[in-house]
N, C-alpha and C. Protein backbone atom coordinates (compact mmCIF):
# COMPACT_ATOMS: atom_id res chain seq x y z
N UNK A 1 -0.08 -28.57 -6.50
CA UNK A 1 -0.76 -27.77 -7.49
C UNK A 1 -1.04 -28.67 -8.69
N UNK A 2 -2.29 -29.09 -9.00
CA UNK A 2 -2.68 -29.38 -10.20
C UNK A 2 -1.80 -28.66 -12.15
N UNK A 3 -1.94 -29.68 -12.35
CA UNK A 3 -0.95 -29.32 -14.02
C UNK A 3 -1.60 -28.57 -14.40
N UNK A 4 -3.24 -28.33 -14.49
CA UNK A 4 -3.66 -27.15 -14.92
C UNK A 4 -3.48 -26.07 -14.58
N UNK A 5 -3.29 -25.94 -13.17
CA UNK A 5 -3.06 -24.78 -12.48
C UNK A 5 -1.28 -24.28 -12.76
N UNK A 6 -0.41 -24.88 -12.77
CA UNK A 6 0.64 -24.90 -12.98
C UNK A 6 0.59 -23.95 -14.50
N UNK A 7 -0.23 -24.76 -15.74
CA UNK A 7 0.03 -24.54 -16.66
C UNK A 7 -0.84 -22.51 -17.16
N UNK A 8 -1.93 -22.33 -16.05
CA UNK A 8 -2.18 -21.59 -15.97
C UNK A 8 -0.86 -20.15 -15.07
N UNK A 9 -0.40 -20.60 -14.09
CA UNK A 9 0.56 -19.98 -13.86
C UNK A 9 1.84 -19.57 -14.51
N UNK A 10 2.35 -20.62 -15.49
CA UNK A 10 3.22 -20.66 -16.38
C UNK A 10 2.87 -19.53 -17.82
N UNK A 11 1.55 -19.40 -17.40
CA UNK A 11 0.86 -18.37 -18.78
C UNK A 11 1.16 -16.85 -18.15
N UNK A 12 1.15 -16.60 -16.94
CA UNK A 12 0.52 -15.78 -16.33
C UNK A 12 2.29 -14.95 -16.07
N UNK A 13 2.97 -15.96 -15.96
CA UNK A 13 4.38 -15.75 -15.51
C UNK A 13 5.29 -15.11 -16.74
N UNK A 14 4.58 -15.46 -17.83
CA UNK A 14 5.15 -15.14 -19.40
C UNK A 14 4.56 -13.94 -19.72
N UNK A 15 3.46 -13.31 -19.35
CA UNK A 15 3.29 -11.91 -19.21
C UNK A 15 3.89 -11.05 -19.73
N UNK A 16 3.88 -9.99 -19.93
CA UNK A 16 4.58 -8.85 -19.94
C UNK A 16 4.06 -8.25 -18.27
N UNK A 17 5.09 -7.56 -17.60
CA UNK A 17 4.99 -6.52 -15.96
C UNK A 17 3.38 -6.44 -16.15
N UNK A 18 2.84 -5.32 -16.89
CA UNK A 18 1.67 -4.60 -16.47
C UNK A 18 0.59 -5.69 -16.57
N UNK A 19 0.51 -6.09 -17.28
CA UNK A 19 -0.39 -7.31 -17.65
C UNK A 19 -0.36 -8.40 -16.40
N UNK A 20 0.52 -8.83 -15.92
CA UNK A 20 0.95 -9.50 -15.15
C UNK A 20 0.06 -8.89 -13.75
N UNK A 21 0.21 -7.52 -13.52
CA UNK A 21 0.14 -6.67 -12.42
C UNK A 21 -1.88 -6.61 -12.63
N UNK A 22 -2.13 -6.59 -13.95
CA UNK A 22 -3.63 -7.06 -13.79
C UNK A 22 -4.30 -7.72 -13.38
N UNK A 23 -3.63 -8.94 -13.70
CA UNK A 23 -4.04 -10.25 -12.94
C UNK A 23 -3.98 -10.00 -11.86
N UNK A 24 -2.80 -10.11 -11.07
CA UNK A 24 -2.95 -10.11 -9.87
C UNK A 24 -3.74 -9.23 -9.22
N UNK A 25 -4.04 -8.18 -9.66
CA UNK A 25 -5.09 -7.33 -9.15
C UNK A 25 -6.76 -8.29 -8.94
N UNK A 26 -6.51 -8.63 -10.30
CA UNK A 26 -8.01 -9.19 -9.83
C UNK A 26 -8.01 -10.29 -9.17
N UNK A 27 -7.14 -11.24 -9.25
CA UNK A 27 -6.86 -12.46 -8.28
C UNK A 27 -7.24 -12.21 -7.07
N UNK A 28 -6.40 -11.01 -6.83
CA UNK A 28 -6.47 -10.82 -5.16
C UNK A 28 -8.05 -9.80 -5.26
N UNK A 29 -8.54 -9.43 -5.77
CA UNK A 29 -9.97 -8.92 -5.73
C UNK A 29 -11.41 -9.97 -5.81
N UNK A 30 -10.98 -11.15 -6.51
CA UNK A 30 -11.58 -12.16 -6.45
C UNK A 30 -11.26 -12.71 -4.82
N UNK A 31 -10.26 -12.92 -4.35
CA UNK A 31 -9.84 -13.43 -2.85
C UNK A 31 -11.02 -12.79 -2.39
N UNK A 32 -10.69 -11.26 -2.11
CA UNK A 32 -11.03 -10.38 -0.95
C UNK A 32 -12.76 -10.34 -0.68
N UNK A 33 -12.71 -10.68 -1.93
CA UNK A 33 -14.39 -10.64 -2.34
C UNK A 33 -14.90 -11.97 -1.72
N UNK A 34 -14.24 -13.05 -1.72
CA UNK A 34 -14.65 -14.34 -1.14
C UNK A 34 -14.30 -14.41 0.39
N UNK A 35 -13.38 -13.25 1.17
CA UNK A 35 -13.74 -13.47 2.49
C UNK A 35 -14.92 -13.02 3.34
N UNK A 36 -15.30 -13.72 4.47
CA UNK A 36 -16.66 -12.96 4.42
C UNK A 36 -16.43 -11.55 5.46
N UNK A 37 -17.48 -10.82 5.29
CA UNK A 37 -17.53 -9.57 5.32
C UNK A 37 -17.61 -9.96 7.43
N UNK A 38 -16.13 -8.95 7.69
CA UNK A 38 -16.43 -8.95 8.78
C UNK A 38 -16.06 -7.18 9.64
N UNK A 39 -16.67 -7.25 10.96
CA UNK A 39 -16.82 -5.80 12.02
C UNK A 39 -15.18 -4.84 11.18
N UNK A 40 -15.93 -3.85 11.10
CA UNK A 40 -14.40 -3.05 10.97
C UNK A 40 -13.47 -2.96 12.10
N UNK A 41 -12.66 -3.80 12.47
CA UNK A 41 -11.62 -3.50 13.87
C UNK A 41 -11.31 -2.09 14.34
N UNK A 42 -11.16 -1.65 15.47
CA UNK A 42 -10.56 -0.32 15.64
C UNK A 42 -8.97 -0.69 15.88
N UNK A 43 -8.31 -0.04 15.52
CA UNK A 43 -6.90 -0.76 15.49
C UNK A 43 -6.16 -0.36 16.48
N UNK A 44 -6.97 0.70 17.10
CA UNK A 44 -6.57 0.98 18.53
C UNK A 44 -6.73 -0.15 19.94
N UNK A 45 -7.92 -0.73 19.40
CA UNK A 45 -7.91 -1.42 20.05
C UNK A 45 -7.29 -3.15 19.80
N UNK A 46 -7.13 -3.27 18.62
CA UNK A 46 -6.44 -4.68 18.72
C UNK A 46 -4.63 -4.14 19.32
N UNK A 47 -4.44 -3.19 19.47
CA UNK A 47 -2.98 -2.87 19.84
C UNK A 47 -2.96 -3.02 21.23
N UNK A 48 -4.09 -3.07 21.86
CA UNK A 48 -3.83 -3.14 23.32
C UNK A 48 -2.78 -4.08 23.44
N UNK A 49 -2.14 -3.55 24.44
CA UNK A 49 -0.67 -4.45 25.35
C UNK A 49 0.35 -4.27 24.15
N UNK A 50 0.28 -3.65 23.65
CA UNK A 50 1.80 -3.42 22.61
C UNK A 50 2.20 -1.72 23.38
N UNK A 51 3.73 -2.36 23.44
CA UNK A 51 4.53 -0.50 24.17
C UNK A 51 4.45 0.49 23.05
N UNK A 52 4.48 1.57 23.34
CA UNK A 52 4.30 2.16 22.47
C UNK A 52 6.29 1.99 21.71
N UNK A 53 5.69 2.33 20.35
CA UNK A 53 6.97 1.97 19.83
C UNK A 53 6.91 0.56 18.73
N UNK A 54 6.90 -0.29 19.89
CA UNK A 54 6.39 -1.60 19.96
C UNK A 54 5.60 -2.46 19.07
N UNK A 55 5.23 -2.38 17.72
CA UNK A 55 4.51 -2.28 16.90
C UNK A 55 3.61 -2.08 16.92
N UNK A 56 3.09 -0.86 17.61
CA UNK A 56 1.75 -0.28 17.34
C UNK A 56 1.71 0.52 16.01
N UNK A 57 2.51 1.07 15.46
CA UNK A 57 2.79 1.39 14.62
C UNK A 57 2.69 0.75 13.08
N UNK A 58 3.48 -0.72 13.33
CA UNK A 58 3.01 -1.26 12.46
C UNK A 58 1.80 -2.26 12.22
N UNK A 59 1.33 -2.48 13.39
CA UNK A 59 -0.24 -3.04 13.63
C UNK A 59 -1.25 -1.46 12.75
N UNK A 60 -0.84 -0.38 12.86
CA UNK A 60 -1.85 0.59 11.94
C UNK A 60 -1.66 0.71 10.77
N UNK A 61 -0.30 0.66 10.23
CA UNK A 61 -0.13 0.68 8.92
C UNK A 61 -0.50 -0.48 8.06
N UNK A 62 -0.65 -1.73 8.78
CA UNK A 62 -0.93 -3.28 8.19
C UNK A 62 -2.56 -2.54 8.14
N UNK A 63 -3.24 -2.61 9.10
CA UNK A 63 -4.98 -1.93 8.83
C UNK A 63 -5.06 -1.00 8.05
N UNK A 64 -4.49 -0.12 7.45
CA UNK A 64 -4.30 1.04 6.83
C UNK A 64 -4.38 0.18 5.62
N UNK A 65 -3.71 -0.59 5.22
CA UNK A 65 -2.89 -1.45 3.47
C UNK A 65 -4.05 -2.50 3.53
N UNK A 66 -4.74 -3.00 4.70
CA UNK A 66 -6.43 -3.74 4.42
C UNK A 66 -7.24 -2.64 3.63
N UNK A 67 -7.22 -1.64 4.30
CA UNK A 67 -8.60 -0.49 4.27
C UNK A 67 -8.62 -0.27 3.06
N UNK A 68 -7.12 -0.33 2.73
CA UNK A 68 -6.93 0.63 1.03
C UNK A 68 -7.28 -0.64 0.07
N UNK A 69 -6.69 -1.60 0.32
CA UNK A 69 -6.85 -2.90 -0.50
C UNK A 69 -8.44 -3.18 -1.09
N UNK A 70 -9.30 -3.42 0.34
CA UNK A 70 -10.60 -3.26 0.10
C UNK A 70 -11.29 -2.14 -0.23
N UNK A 71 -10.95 -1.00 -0.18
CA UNK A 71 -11.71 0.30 -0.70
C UNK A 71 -11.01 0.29 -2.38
């Protein structure tokens, strides 16, 4: 990590919680925004071959915490 970046993190870390919780909001909104736009998965189907039980469950709730992230 570059000293600037460091020294930018070191700002960011001195925060107060909510403030802190801004940033990162947009950090990760700046990310999401820079991946490129791809097919909406059916999450039924990336679960194929998982038992039920098996983390199919948590293979929907991980797509679920995308969906919400990006919406």
């Amino acid at each position: 990590m570059s000293s600037r970046s460091q020294a930018i993190l070191s700002q960011i870390e001195a925060l107060p919680p909510e403030e802190r919780q801004e940033v990162c909001d947009r950090v990760l909104g700046w990310f999401n925004a820079a991946e490129p736009a791809r097919a909406n998965p059916d999450p039924i189907r990336s679960a194929r071959g998982m038992f039920a039980g098996g983390g199919l469950n948590n293979a929907l709730m991980k797509h679920r915490q995308e969906e919400r992230r990006r919406g």
